[in-house]
PDB file of N, CA and C in Angstrom:
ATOM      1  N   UNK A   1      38.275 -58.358  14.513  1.00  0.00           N
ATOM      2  CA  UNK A   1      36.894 -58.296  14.911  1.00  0.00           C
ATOM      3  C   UNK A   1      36.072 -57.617  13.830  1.00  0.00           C
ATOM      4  N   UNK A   2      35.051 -58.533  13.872  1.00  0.00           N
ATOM      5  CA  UNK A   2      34.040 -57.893  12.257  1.00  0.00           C
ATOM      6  C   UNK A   2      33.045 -57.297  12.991  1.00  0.00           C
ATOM      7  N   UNK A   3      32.157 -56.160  12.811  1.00  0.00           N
ATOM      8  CA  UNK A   3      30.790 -55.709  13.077  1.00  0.00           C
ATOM      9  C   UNK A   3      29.885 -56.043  12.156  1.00  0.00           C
ATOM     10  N   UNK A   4      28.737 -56.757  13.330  1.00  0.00           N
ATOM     11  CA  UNK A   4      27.673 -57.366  12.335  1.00  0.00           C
ATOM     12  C   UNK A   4      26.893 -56.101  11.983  1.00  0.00           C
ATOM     13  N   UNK A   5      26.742 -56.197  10.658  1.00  0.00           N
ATOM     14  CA  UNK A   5      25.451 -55.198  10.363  1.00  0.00           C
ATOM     15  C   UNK A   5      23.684 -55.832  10.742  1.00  0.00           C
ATOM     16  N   UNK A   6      23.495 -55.128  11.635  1.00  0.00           N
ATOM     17  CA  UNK A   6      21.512 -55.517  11.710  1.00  0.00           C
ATOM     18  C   UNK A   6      20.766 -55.313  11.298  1.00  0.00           C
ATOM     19  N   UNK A   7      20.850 -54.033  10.533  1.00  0.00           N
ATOM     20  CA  UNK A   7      19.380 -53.273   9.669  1.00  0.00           C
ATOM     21  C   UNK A   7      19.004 -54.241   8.644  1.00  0.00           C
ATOM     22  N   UNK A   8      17.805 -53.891   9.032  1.00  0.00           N
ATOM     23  CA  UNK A   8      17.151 -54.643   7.716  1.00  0.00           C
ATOM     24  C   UNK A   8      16.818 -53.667   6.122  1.00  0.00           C
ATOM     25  N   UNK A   9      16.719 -54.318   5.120  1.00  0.00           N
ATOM     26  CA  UNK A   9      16.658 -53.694   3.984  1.00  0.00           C
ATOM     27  C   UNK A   9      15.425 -52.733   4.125  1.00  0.00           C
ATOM     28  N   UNK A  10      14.212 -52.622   4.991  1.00  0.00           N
ATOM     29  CA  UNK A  10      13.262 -51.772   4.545  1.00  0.00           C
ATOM     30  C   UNK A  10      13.760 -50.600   6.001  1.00  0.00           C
ATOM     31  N   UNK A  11      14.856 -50.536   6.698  1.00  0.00           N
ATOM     32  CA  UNK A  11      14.967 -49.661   7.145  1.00  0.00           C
ATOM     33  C   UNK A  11      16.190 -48.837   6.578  1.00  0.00           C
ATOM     34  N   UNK A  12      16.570 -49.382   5.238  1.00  0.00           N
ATOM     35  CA  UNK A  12      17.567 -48.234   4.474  1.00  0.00           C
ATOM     36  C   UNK A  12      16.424 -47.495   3.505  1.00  0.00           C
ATOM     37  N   UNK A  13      15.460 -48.362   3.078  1.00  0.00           N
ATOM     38  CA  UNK A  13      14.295 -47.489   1.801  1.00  0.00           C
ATOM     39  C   UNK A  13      13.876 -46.239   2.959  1.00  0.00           C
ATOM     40  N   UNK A  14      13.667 -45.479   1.812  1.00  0.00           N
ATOM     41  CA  UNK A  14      13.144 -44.358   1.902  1.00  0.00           C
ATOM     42  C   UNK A  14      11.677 -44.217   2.179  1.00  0.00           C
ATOM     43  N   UNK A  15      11.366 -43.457   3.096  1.00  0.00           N
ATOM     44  CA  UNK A  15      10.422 -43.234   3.378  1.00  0.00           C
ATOM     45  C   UNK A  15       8.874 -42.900   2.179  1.00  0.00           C
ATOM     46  N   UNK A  16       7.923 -43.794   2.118  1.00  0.00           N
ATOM     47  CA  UNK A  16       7.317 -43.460   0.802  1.00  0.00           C
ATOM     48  C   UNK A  16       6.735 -42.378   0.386  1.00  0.00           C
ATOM     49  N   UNK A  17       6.047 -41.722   1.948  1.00  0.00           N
ATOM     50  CA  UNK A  17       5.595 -40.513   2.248  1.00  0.00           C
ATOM     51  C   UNK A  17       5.754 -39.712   1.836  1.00  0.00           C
ATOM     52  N   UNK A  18       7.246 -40.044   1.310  1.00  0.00           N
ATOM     53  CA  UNK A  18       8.169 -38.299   1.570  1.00  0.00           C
ATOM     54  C   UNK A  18       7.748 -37.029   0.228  1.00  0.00           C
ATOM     55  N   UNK A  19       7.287 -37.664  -0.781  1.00  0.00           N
ATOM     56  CA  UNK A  19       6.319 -36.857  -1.682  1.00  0.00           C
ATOM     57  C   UNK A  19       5.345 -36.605  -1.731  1.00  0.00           C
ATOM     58  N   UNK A  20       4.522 -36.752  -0.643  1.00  0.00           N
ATOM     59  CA  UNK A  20       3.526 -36.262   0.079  1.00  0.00           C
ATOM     60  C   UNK A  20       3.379 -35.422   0.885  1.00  0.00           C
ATOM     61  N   UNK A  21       4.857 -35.504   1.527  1.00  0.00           N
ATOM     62  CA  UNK A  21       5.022 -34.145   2.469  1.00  0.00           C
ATOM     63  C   UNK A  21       5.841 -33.074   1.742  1.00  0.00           C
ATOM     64  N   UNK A  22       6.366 -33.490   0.595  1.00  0.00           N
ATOM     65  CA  UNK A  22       7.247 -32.933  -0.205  1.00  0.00           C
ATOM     66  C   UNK A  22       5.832 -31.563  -0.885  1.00  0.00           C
ATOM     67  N   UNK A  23       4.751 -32.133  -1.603  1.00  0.00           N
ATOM     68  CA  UNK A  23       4.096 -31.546  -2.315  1.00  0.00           C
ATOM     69  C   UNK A  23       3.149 -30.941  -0.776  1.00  0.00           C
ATOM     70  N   UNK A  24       3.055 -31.183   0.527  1.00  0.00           N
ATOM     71  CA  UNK A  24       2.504 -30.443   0.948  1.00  0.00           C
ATOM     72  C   UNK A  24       3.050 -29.073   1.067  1.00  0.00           C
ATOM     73  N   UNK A  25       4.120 -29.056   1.797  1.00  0.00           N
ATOM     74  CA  UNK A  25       4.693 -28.237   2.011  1.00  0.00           C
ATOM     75  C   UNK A  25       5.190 -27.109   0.854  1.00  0.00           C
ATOM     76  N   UNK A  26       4.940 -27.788  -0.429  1.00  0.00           N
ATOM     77  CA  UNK A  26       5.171 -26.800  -1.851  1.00  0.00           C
ATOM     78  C   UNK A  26       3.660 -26.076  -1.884  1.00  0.00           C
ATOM     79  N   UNK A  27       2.680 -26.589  -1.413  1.00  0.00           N
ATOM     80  CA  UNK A  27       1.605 -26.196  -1.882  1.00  0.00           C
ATOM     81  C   UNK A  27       1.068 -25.184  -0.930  1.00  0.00           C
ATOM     82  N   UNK A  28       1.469 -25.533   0.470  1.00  0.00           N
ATOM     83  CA  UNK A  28       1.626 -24.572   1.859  1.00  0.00           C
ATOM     84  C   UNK A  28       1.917 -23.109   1.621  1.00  0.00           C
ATOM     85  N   UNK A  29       3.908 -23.400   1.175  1.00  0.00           N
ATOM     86  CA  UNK A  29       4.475 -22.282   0.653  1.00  0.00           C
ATOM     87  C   UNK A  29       3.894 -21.432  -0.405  1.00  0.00           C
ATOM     88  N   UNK A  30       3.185 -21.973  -1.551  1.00  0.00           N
ATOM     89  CA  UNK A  30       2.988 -21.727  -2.779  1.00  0.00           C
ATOM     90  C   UNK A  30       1.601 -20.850  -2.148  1.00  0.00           C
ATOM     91  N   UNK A  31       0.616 -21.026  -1.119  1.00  0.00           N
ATOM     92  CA  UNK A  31      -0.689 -20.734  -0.979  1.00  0.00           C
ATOM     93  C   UNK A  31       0.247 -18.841   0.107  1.00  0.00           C
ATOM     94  N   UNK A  32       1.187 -19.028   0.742  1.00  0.00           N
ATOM     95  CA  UNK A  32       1.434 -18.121   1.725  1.00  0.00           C
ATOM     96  C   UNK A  32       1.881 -16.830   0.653  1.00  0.00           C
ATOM     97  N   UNK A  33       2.828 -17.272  -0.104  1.00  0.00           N
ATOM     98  CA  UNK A  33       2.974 -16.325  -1.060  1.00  0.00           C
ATOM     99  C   UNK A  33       1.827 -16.000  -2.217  1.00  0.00           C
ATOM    100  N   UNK A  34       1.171 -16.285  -2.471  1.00  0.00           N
ATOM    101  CA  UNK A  34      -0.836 -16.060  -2.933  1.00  0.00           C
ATOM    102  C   UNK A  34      -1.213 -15.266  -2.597  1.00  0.00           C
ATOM    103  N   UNK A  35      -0.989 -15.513  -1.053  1.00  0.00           N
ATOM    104  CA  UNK A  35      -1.477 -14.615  -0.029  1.00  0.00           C
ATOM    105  C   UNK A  35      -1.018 -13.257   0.430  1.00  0.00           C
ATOM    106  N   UNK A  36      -0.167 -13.098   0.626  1.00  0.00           N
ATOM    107  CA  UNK A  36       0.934 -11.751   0.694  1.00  0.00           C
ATOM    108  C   UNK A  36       0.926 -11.403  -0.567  1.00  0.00           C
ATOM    109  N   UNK A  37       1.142 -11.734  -1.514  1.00  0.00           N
ATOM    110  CA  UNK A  37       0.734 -11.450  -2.586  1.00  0.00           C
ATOM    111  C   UNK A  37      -0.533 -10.236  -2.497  1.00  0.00           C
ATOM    112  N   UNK A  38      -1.571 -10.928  -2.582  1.00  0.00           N
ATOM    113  CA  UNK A  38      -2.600 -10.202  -2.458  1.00  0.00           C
ATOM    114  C   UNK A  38      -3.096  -9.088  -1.453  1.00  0.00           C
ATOM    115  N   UNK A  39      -2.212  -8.970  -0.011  1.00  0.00           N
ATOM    116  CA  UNK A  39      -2.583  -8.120   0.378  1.00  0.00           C
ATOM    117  C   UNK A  39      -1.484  -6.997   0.016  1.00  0.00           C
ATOM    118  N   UNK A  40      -0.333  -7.252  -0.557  1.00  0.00           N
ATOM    119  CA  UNK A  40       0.638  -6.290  -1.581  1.00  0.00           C
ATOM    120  C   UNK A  40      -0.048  -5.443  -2.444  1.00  0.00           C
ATOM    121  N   UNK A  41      -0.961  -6.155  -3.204  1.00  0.00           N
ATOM    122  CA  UNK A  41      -1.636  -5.786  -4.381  1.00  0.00           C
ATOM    123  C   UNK A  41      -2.883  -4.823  -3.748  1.00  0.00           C
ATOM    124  N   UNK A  42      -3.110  -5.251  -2.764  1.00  0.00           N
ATOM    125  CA  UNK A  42      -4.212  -4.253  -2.120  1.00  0.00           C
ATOM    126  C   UNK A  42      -3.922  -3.259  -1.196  1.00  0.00           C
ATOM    127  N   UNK A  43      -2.411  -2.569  -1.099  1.00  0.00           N
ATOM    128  CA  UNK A  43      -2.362  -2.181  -0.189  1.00  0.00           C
ATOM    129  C   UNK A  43      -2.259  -0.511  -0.323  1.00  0.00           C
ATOM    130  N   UNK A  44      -2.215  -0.256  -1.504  1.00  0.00           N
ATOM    131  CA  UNK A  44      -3.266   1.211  -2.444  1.00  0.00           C
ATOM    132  C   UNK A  44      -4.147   1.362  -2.233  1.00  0.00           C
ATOM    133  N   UNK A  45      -5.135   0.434  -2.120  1.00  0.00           N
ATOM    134  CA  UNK A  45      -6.571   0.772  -1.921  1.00  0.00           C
ATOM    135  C   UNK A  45      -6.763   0.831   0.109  1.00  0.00           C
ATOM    136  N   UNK A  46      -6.316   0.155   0.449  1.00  0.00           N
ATOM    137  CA  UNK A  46      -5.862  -0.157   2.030  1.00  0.00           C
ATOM    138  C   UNK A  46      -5.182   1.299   2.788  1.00  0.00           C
ATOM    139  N   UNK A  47      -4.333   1.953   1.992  1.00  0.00           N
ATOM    140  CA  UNK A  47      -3.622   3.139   2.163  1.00  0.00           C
ATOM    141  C   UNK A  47      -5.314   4.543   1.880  1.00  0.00           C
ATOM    142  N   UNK A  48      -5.583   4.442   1.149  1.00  0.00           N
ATOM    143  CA  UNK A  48      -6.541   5.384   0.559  1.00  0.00           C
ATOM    144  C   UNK A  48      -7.419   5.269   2.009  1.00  0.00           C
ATOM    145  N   UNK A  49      -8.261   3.766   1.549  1.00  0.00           N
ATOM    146  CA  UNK A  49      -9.222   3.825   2.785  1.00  0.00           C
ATOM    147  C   UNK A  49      -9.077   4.192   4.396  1.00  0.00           C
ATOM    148  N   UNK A  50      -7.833   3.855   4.707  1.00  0.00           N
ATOM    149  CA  UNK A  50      -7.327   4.410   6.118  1.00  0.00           C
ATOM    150  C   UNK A  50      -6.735   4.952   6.004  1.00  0.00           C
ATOM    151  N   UNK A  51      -6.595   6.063   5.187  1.00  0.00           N
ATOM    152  CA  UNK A  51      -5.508   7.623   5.293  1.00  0.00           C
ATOM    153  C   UNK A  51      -4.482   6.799   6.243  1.00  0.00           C
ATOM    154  N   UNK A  52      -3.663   6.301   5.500  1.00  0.00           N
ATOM    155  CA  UNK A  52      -2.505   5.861   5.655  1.00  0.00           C
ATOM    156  C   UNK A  52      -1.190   6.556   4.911  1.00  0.00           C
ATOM    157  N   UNK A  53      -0.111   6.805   6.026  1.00  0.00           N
ATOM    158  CA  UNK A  53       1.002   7.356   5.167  1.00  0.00           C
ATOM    159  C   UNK A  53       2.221   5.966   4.654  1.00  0.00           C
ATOM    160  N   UNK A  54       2.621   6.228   3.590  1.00  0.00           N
ATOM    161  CA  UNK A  54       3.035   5.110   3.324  1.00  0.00           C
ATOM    162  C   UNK A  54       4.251   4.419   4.161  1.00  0.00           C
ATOM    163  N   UNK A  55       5.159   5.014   5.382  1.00  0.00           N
ATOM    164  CA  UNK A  55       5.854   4.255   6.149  1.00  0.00           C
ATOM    165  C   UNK A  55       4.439   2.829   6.959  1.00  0.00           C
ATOM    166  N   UNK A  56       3.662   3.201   7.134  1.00  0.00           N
ATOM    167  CA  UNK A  56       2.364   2.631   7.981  1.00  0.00           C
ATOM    168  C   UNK A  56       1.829   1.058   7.484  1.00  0.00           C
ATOM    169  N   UNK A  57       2.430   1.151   6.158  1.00  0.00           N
ATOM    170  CA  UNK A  57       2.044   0.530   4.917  1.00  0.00           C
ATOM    171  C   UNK A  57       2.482  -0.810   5.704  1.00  0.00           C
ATOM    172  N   UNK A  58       3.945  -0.776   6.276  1.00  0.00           N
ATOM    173  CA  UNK A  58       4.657  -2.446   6.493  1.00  0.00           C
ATOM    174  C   UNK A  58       3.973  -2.506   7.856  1.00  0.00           C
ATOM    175  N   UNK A  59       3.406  -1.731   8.246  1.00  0.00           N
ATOM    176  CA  UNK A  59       2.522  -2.171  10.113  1.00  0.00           C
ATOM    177  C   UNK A  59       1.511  -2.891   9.481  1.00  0.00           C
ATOM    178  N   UNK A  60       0.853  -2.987   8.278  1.00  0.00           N
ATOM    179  CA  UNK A  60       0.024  -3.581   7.905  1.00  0.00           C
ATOM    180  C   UNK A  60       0.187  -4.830   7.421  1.00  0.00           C
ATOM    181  N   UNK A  61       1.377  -5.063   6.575  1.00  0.00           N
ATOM    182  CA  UNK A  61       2.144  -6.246   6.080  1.00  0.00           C
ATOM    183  C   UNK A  61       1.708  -7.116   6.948  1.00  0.00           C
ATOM    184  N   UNK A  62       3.097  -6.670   8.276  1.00  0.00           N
ATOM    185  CA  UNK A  62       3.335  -7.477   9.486  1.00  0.00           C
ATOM    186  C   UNK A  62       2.356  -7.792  10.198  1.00  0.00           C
ATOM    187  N   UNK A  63       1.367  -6.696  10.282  1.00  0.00           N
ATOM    188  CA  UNK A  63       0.505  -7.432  11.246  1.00  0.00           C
ATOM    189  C   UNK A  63      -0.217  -8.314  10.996  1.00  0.00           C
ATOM    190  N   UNK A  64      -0.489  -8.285   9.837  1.00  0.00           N
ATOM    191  CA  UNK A  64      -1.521  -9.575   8.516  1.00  0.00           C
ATOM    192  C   UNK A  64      -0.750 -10.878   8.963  1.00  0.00           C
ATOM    193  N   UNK A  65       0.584 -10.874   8.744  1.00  0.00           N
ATOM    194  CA  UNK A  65       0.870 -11.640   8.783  1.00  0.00           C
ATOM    195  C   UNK A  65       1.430 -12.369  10.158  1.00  0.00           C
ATOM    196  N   UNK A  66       1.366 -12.024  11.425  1.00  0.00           N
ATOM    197  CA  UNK A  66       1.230 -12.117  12.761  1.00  0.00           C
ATOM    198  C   UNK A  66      -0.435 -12.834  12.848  1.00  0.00           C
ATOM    199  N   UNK A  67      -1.097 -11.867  12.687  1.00  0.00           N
ATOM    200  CA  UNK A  67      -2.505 -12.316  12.706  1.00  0.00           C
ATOM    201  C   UNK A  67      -2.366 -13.854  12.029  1.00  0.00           C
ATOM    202  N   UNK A  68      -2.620 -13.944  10.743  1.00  0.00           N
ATOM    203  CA  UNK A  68      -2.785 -15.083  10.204  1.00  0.00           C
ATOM    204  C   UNK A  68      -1.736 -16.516  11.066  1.00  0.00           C
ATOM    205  N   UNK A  69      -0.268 -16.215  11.299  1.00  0.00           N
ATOM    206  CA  UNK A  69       0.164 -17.078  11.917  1.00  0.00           C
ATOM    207  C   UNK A  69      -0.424 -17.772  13.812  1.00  0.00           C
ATOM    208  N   UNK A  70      -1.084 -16.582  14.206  1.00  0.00           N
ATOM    209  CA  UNK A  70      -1.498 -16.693  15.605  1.00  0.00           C
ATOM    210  C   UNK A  70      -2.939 -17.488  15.518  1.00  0.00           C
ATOM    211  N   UNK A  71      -3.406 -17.255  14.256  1.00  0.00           N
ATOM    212  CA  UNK A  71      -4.762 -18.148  13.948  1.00  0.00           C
ATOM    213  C   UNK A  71      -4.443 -19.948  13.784  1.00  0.00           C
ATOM    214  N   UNK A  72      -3.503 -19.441  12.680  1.00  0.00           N
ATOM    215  CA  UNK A  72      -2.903 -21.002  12.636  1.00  0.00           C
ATOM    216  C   UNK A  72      -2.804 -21.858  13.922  1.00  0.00           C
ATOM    217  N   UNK A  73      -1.892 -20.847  14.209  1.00  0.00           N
ATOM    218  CA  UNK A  73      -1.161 -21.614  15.728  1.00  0.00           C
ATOM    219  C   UNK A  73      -2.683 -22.198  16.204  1.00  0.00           C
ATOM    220  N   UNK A  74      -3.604 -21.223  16.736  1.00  0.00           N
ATOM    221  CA  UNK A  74      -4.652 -21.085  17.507  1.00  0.00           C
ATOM    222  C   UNK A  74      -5.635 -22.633  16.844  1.00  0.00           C
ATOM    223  N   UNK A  75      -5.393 -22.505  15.835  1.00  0.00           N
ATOM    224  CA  UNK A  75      -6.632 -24.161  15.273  1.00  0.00           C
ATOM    225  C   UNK A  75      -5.440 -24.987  15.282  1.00  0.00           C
ATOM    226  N   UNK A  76      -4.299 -24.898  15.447  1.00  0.00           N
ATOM    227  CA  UNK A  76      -3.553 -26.241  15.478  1.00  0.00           C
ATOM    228  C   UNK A  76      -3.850 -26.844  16.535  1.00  0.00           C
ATOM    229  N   UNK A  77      -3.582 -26.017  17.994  1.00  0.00           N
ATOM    230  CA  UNK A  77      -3.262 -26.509  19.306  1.00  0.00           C
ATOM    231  C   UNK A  77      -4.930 -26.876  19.754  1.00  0.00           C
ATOM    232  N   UNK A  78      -6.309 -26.629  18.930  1.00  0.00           N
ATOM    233  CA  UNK A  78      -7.673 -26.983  18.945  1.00  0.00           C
ATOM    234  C   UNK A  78      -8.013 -28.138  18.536  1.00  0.00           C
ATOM    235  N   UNK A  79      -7.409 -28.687  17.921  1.00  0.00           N
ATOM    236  CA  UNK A  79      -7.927 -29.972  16.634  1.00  0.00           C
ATOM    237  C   UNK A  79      -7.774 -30.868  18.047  1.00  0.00           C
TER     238      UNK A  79
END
């Protein structure tokens, strides 16, 4: 007994998209670390202005970055 194969040839090609979602998602990543980035770089001046002791420093990290993800979320589930 032989098994017929059914697929057709444009359901073995590759999806054309896929470097489109490829470079989104580089450019996503690439913008998040920008970002943390920058509030790293500010977080001397961030410490000064709110008499902050420096354990306090990563409540600030995290919460930046809580915040920013809960926004996301928040205009995704809007559109």
């Amino acid at each position: 007994m032989s098994t017929r194969d059914t697929s057709t040839p444009s359901d073995d090609a590759p999806d054309p998209r896929r470097w489109q979602a490829l470079a989104l998602v580089c450019v996503a990543f690439f913008m998040t670390v920008v970002d943390l980035t920058i509030v790293n770089v500010a977080l001397p001046s961030i410490q000064r202005s709110l008499h902050l002791a420096t354990p306090s420093l990563n409540w600030v990290i995290s919460f930046y970055a809580l915040a920013k993800a809960a926004i996301r979320e928040y205009i995704q589930r809007h559109r």
